[in-house]
Protein backbone atom coordinates (compact mmCIF):
# COMPACT_ATOMS: atom_id res chain seq x y z
CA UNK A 1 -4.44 46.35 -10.84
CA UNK A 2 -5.09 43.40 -8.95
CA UNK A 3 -8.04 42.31 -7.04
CA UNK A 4 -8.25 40.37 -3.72
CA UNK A 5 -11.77 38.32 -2.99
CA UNK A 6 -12.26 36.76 0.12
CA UNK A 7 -14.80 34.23 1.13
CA UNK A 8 -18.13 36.12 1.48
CA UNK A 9 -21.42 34.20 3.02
CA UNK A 10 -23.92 36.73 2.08
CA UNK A 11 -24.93 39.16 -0.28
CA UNK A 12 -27.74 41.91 0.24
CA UNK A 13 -29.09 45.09 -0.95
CA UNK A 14 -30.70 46.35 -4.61
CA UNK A 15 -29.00 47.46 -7.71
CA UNK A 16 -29.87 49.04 -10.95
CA UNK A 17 -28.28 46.91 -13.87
CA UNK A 18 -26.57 48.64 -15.76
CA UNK A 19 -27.12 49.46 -19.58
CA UNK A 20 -27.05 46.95 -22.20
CA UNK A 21 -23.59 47.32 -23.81
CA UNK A 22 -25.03 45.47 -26.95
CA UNK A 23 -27.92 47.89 -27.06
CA UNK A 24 -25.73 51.28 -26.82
CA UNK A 25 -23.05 50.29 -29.55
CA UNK A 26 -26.24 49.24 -31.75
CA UNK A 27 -28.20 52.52 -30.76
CA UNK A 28 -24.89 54.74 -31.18
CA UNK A 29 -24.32 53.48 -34.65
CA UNK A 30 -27.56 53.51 -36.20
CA UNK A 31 -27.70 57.26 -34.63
CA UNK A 32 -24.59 57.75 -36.52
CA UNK A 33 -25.96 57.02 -39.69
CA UNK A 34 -29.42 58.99 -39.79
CA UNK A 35 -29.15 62.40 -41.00
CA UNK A 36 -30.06 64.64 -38.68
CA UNK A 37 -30.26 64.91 -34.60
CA UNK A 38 -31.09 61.68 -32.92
CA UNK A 39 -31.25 61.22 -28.51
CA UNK A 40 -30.47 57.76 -27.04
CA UNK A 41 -31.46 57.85 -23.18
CA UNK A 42 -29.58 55.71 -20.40
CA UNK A 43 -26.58 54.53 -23.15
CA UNK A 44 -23.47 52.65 -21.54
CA UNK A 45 -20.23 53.73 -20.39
CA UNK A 46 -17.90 50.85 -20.65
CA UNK A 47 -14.45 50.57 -22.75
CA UNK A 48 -16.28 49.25 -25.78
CA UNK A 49 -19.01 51.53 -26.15
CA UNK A 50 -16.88 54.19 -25.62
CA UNK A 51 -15.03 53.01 -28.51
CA UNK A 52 -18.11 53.03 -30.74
CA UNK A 53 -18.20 57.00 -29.46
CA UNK A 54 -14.58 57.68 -30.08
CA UNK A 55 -15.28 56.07 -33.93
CA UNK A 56 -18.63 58.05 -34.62
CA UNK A 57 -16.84 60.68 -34.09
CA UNK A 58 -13.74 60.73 -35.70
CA UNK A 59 -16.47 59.55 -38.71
CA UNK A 60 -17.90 62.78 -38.45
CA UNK A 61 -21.06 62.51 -35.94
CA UNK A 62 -21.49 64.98 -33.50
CA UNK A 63 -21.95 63.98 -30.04
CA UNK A 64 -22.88 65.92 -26.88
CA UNK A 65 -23.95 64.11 -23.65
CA UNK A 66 -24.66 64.29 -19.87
CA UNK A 67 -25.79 61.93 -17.24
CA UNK A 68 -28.58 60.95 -18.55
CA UNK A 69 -28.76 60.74 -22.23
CA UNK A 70 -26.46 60.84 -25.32
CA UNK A 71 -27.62 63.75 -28.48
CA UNK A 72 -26.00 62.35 -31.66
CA UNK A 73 -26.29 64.38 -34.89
CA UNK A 74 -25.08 61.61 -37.58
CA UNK A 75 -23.28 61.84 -40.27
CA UNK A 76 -25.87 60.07 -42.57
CA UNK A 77 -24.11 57.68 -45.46
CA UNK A 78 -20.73 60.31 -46.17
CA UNK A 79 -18.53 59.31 -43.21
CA UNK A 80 -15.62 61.75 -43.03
CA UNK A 81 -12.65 60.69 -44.98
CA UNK A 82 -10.87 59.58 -41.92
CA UNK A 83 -6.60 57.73 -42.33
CA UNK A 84 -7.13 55.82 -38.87
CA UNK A 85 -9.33 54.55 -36.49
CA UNK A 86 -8.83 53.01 -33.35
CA UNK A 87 -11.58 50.65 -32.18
CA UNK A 88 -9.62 49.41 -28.67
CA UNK A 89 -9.93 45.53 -27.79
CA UNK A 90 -13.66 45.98 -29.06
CA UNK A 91 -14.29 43.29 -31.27
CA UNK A 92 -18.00 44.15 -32.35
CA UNK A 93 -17.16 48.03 -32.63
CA UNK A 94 -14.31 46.85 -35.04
CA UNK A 95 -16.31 44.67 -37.15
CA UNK A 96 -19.57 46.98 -37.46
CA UNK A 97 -17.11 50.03 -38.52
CA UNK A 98 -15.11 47.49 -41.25
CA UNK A 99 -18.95 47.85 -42.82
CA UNK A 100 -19.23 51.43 -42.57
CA UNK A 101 -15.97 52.36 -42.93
CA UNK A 102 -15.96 50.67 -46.86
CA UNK A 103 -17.75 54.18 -47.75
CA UNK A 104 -14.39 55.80 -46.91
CA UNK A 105 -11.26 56.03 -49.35
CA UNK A 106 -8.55 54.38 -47.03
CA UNK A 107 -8.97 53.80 -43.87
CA UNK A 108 -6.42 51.49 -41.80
CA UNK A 109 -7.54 50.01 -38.13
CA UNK A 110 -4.68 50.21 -35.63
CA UNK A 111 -3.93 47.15 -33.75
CA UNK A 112 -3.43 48.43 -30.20
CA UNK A 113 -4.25 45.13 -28.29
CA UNK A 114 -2.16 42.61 -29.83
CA UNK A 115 -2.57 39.67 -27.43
CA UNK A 116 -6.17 40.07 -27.43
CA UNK A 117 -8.26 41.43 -30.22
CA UNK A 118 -5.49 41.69 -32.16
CA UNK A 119 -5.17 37.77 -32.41
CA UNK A 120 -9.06 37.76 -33.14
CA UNK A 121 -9.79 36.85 -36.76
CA UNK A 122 -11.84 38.98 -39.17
CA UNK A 123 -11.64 36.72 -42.63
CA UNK A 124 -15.14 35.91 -43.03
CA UNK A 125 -16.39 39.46 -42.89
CA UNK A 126 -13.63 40.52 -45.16
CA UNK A 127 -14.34 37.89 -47.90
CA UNK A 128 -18.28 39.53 -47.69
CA UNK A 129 -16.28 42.94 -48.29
CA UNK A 130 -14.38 41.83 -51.21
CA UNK A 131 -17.07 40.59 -52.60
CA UNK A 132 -18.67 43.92 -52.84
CA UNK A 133 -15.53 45.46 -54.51
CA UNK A 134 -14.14 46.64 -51.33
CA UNK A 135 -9.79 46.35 -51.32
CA UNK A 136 -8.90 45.37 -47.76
CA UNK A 137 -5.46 44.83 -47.07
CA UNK A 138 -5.10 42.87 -43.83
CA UNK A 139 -2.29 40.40 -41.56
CA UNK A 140 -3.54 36.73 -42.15
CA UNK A 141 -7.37 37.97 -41.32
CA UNK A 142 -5.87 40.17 -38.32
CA UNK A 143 -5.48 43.67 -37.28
CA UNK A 144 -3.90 46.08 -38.16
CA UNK A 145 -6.86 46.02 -41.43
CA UNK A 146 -6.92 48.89 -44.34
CA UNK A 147 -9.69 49.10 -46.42
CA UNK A 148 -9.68 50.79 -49.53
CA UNK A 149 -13.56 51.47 -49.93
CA UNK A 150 -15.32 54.37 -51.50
CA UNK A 151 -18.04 52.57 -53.56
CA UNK A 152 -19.02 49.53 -52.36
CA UNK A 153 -21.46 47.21 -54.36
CA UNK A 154 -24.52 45.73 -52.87
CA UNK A 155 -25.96 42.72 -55.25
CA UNK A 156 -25.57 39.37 -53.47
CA UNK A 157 -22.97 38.58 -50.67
CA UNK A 158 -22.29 35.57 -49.03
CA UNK A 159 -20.95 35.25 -45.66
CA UNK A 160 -19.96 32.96 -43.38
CA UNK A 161 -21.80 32.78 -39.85
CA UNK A 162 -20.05 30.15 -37.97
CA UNK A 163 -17.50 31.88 -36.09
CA UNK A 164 -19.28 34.96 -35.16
CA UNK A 165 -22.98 36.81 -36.23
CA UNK A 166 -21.12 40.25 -36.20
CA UNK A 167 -19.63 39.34 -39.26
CA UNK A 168 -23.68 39.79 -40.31
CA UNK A 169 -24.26 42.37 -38.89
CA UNK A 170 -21.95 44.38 -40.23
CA UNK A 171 -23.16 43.99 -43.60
CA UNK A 172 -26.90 44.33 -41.73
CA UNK A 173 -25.94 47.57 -41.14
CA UNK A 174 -23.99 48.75 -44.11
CA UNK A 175 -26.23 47.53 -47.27
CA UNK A 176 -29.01 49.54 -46.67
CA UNK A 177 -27.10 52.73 -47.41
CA UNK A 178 -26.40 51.27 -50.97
CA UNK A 179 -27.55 52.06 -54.36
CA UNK A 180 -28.20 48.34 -55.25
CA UNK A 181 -30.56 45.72 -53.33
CA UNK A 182 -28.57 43.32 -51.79
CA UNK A 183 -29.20 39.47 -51.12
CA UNK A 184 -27.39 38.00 -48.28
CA UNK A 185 -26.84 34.65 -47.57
CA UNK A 186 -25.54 33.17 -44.55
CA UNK A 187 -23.15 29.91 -45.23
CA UNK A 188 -21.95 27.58 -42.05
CA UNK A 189 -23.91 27.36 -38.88
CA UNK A 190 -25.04 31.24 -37.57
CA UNK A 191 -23.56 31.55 -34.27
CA UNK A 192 -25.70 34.06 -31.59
CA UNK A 193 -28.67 34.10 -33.86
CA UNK A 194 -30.37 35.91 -30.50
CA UNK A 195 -27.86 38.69 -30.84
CA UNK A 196 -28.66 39.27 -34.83
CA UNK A 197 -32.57 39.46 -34.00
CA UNK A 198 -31.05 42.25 -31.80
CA UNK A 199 -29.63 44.18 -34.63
CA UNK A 200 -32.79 43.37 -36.59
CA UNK A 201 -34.94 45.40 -33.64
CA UNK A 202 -32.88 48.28 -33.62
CA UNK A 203 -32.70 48.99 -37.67
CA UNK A 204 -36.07 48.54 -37.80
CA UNK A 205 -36.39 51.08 -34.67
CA UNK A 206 -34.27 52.99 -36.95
CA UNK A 207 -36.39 52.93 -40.01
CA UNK A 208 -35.07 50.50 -42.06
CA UNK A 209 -36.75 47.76 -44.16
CA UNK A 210 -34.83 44.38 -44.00
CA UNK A 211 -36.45 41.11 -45.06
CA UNK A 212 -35.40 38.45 -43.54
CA UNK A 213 -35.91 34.33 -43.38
CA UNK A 214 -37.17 32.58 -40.33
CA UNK A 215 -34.03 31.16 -39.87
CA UNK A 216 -32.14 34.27 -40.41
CA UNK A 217 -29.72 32.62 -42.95
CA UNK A 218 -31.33 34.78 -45.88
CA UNK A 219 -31.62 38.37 -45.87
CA UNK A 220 -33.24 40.83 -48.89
CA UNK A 221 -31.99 44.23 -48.11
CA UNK A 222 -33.63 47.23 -50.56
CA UNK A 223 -31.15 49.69 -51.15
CA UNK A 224 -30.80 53.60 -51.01
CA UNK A 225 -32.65 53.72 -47.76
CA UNK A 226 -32.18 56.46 -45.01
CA UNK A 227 -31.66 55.70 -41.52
CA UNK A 228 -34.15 57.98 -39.62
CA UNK A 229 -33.27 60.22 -36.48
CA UNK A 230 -34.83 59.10 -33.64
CA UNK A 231 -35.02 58.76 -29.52
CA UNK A 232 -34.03 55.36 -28.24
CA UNK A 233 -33.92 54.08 -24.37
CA UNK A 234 -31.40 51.25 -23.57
CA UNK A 235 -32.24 48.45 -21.84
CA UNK A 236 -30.96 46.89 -18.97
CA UNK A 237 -27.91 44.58 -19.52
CA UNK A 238 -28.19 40.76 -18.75
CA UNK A 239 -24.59 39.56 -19.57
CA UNK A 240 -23.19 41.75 -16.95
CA UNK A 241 -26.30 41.29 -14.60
CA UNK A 242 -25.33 37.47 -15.18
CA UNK A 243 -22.79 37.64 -12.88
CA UNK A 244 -24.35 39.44 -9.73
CA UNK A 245 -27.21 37.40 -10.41
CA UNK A 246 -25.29 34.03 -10.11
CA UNK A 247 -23.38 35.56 -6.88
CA UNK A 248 -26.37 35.72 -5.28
CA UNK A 249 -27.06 32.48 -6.20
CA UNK A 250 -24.18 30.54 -4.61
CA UNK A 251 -24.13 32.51 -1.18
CA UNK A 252 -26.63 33.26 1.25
CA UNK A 253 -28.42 36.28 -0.32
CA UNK A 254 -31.39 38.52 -0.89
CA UNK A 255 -30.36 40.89 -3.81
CA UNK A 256 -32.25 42.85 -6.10
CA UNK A 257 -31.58 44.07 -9.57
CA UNK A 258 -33.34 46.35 -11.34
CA UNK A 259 -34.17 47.16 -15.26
CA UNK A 260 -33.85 43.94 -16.54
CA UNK A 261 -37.34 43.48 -19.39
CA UNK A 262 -39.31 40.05 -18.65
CA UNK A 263 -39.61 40.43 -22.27
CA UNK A 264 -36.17 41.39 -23.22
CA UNK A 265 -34.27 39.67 -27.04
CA UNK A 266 -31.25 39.71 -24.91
CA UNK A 267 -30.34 35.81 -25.32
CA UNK A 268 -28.40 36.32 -22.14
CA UNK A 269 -31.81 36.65 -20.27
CA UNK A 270 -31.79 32.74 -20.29
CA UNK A 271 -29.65 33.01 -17.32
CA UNK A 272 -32.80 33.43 -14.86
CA UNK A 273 -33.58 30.34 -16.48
CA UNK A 274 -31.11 28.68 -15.50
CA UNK A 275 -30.78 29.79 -12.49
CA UNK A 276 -34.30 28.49 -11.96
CA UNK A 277 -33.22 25.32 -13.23
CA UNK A 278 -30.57 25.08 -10.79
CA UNK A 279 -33.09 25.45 -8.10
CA UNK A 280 -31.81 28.87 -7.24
CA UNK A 281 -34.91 30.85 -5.01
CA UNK A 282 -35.94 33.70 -7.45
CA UNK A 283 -38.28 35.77 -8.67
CA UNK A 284 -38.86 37.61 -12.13
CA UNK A 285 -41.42 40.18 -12.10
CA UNK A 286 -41.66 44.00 -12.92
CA UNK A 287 -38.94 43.72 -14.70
CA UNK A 288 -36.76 43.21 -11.30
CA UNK A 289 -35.04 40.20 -10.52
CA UNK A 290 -35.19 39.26 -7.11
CA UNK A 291 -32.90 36.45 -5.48
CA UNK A 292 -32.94 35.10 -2.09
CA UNK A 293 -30.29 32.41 -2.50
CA UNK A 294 -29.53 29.68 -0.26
CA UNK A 295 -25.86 28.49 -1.78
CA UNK A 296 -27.55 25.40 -2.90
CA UNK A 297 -28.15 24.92 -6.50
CA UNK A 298 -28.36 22.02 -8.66
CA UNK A 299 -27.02 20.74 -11.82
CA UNK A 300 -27.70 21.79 -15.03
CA UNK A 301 -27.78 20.97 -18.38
CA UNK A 302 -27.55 23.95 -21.35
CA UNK A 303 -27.20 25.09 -24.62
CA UNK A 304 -24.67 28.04 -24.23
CA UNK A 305 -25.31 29.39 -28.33
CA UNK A 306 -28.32 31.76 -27.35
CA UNK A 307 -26.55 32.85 -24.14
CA UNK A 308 -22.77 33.43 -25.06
CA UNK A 309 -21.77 36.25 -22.63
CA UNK A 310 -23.31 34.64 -19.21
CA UNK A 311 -22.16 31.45 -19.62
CA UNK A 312 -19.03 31.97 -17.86
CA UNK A 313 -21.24 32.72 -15.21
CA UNK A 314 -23.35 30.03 -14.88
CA UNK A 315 -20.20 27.84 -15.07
CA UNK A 316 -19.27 29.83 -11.60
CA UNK A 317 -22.40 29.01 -10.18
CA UNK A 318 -22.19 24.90 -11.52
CA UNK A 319 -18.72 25.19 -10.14
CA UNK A 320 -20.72 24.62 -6.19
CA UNK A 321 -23.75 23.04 -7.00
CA UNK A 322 -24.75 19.17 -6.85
CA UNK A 323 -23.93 17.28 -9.22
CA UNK A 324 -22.12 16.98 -13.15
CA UNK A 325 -23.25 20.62 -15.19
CA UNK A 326 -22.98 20.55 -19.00
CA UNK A 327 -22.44 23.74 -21.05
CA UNK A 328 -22.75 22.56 -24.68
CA UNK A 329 -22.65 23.97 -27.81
CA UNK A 330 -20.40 26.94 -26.52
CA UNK A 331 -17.35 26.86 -28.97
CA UNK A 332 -17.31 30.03 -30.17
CA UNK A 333 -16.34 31.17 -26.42
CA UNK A 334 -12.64 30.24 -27.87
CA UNK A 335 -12.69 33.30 -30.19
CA UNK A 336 -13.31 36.48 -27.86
CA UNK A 337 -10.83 38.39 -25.76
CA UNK A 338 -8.97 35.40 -24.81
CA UNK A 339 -9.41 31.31 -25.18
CA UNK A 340 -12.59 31.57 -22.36
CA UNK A 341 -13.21 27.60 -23.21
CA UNK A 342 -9.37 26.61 -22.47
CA UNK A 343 -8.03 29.41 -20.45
CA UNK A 344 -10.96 29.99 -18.21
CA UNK A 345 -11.28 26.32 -17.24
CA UNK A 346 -7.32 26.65 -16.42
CA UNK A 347 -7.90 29.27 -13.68
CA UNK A 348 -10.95 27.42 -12.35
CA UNK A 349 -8.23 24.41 -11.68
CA UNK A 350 -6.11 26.63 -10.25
CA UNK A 351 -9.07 27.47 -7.66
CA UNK A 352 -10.11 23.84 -7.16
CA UNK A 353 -13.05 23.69 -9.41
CA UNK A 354 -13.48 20.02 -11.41
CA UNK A 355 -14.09 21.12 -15.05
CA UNK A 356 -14.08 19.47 -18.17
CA UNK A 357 -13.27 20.87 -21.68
CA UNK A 358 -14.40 19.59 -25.31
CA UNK A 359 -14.23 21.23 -28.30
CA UNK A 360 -17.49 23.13 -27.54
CA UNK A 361 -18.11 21.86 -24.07
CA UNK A 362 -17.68 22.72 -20.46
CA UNK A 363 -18.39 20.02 -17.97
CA UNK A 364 -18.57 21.27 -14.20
CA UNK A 365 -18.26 18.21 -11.60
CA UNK A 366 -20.03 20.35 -8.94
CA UNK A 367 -17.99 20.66 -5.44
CA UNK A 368 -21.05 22.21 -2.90
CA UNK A 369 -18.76 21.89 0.03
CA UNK A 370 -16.60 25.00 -2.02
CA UNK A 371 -13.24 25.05 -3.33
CA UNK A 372 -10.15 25.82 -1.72
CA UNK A 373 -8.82 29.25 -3.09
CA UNK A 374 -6.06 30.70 -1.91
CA UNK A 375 -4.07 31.15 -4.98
CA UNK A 376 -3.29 33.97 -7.53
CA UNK A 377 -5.03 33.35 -11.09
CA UNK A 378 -4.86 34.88 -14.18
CA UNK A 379 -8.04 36.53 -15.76
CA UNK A 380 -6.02 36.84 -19.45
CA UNK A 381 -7.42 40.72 -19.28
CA UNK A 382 -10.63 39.21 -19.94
CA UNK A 383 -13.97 41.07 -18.35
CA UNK A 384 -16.33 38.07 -18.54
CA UNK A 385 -13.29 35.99 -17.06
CA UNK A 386 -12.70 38.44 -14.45
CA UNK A 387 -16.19 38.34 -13.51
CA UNK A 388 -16.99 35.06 -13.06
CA UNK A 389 -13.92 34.16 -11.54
CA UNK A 390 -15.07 36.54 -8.92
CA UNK A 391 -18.34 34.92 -8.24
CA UNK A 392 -15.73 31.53 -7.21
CA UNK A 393 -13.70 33.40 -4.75
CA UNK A 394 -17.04 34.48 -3.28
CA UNK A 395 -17.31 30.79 -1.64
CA UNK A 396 -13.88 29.89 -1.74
CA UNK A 397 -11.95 28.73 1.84
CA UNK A 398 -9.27 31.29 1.23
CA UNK A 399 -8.92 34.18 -0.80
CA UNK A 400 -8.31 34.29 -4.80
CA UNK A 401 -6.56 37.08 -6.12
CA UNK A 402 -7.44 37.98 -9.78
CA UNK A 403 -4.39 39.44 -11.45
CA UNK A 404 -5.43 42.81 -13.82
CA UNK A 405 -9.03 42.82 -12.54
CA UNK A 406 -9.23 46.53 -13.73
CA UNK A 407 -9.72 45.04 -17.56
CA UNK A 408 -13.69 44.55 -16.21
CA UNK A 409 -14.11 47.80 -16.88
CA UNK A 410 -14.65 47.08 -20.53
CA UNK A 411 -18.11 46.17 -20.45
CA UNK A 412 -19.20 46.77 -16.26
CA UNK A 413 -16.74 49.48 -14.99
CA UNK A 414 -19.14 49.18 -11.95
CA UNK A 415 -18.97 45.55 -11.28
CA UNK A 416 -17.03 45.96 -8.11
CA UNK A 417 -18.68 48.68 -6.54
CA UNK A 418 -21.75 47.12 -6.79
CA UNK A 419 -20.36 44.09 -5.49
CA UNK A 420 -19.03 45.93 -2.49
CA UNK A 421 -22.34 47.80 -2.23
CA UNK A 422 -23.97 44.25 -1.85
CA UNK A 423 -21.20 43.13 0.66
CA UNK A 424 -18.95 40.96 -1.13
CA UNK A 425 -15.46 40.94 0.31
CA UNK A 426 -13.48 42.46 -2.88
CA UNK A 427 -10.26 44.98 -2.70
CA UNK A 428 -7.76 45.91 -4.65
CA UNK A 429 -4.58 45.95 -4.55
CA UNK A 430 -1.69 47.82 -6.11
């Protein structure tokens, strides 16, 4: 379906972020893997971690759930021998269950979204596999991916962490269950090391022992450990906050979102930083962020590697403030659901935004006066690109229309209600 936004001066009212996508995939899989009954409170409903529910269970965990809490009773290290599994376009569900799934005889991924994750590659984290005697049969590093596992070897394992840290933390999560102690080391620049910290906090939550260098390039991982059932509470989510957040910031506004930690490992949190930076009026306190925004913002200059998922938004919110914005160090944003360096700075164009591309750089020549609109633009079935773009129709002259806006519902299913709920001009259209 598409969407229709039209020029909206001001934004008010309170919202509850919703839950941490990151946080519920993490929580659901670790619950997964304990023996025995574990709860996780407030988890996520979005496409992807409903993917990582679908998985658990067709891996054998038990899962019963109502409004307000998920009961999981795991399936410990002996995954059911399952022939398939179907992970959706979710790229971090995929490459966490490639790890768990090597304790399975054959198991073969489906590719069911070829022009998105399917043209994601995988090849680093199936090297680390093969390296621990795991057969994986695969389409140039692409889905569809087999894996003949069964009895996979810890020792030491190198992998690459340059074009994504899941690759990491799939073997994070996986070597623990093995007989052997394993010694990982991380080759290339690590990519998101914020988001592997992450992973660290919730197996230790979970029980297990990891040692691990300062710089997180070097892990020592004692084996035949047991992941313990326990209760976990998700956190608010800041990528998806990100954009509300930066809505507020370019119209007139006095919104107020709820559950998001001051003290929160989310590297995502840096966008009240930035925000701040851009002279945005806002308050962080109670863990409630609190913007009274006055559309004008100024530029900003920032490293995009802790912050990968709200940096699409704080380009939206560059795109109308004074001055030349520089995202930098943001490359891996080419490797998600779509291009989001290349084909996100397309659609921007198309708006009237000035933007920039380098290899690993957006450059936002700021237009305060707004841009002109009033054209149809192509998200690429992209929810962070869907998003942001939103936040630009917000203050554009005349209305954007976002073609297949429905695809936001893979990680914020309630973006646009709580848009509308707020008073932004959004509706859809068939």
């Amino acid at each position: 379906m598409d969407l229709i936004v039209k020029p909206t001066p001001r934004l008010q009212g309170e919202i509850g972020a919703l839950s941490s996508k990151n946080y519920t995939t993490r929580y659901l899989l670790v619950a997964a893997l304990a023996e025995g009954t574990s709860t996780v409170y407030y988890p996520a409903r979005s496409e992807d971690s409903d993917a990582m529910r679908r998985c658990i269970q067709d891996l054998g965990a038990v899962l019963v759930e109502d409004e307000e809490k998920a009961v999981i009773t795991g399936f410990g290290r002996r995954p059911r021998d399952v022939k398939e599994l179907n992970v959706g376009n979710a790229g971090a569900v995929l490459r966490f269950l490639m790890g768990i799934a090597s304790l399975c005889p054959d198991v073969t991924f489906v590719n069911t979204y070829p022009d998105s994750l399917g043209k994601r590659p995988h090849d680093d984290l199936i090297s680390a596999l093969e390296q621990m005697g795991v057969q994986v049969e695969h389409n140039d590093g692409r889905l569809p991916i087999r894996i003949r596992g069964g009895k996979p070897k810890g020792g030491r394992i190198q992998v690459s962490g340059s074009v994504s840290s899941q690759y990491l933390s799939a073997l994070l999560f996986l070597t623990p269950l093995l007989e052997e102690d394993s010694e990982i080391e991380v080759t290339g620049d690590l990519k998101s090391k914020v988001v592997v910290g992450q992973t660290l906090e919730v197996l230790e939550q979970a029980g297990i022992v990891i040692h691990a260098s300062d710089d997180y390039m070097r892990f020592r991982v004692p084996g035949n450990q047991s992941y313990q059932a326990k209760t976990y509470t998700v956190q608010g989510d800041y990528p998806g906050s990100a954009a509300v957040l930066a809505a507020a910031a370019v119209t007139e506004s006095d919104v107020l979102v709820k559950r998001l930690p001051v003290e929160s490992k989310q590297g995502e949190r840096a966008v009240v930083d930035v925000l701040r930076m851009m002279e945005a009026p806002l308050t962080h306190e109670n863990d409630e962020v609190h913007v009274k925004g006055n559309g004008k913002l100024k530029a900003v200059e920032f490293d995009g590697d802790a912050a990968t998922d709200a940096v699409l938004a704080m380009v939206a919110a560059a795109v109308f403030a004074e001055g030349t914005s520089r995202f930098y160090n943001v490359e891996n944003l080419r490797y998600k659901e779509c291009d989001r360096i290349t084909d996100y700075l397309a659609e921007l164009r198309k708006a009237g935004a000035d933007v920039e591309e380098r290899q690993a750089e957006i450059i936002v020549h700021g237009r305060p006066e707004g841009v002109e609109g009033g054209v149809e633009i192509n998200a690429h079935f992209d929810h962070r690109v869907i998003m942001a773009l939103t936040i630009v129709g917000l203050r554009a002259k005349q209305p954007l229309t976002i073609k297949d806006a429905h695809h936001v519902a893979k990680s914020y299913p309630q973006f646009f209600d709580h848009m509308k709920a707020l008073g932004a001009q959004v509706e859809w259209v068939k």
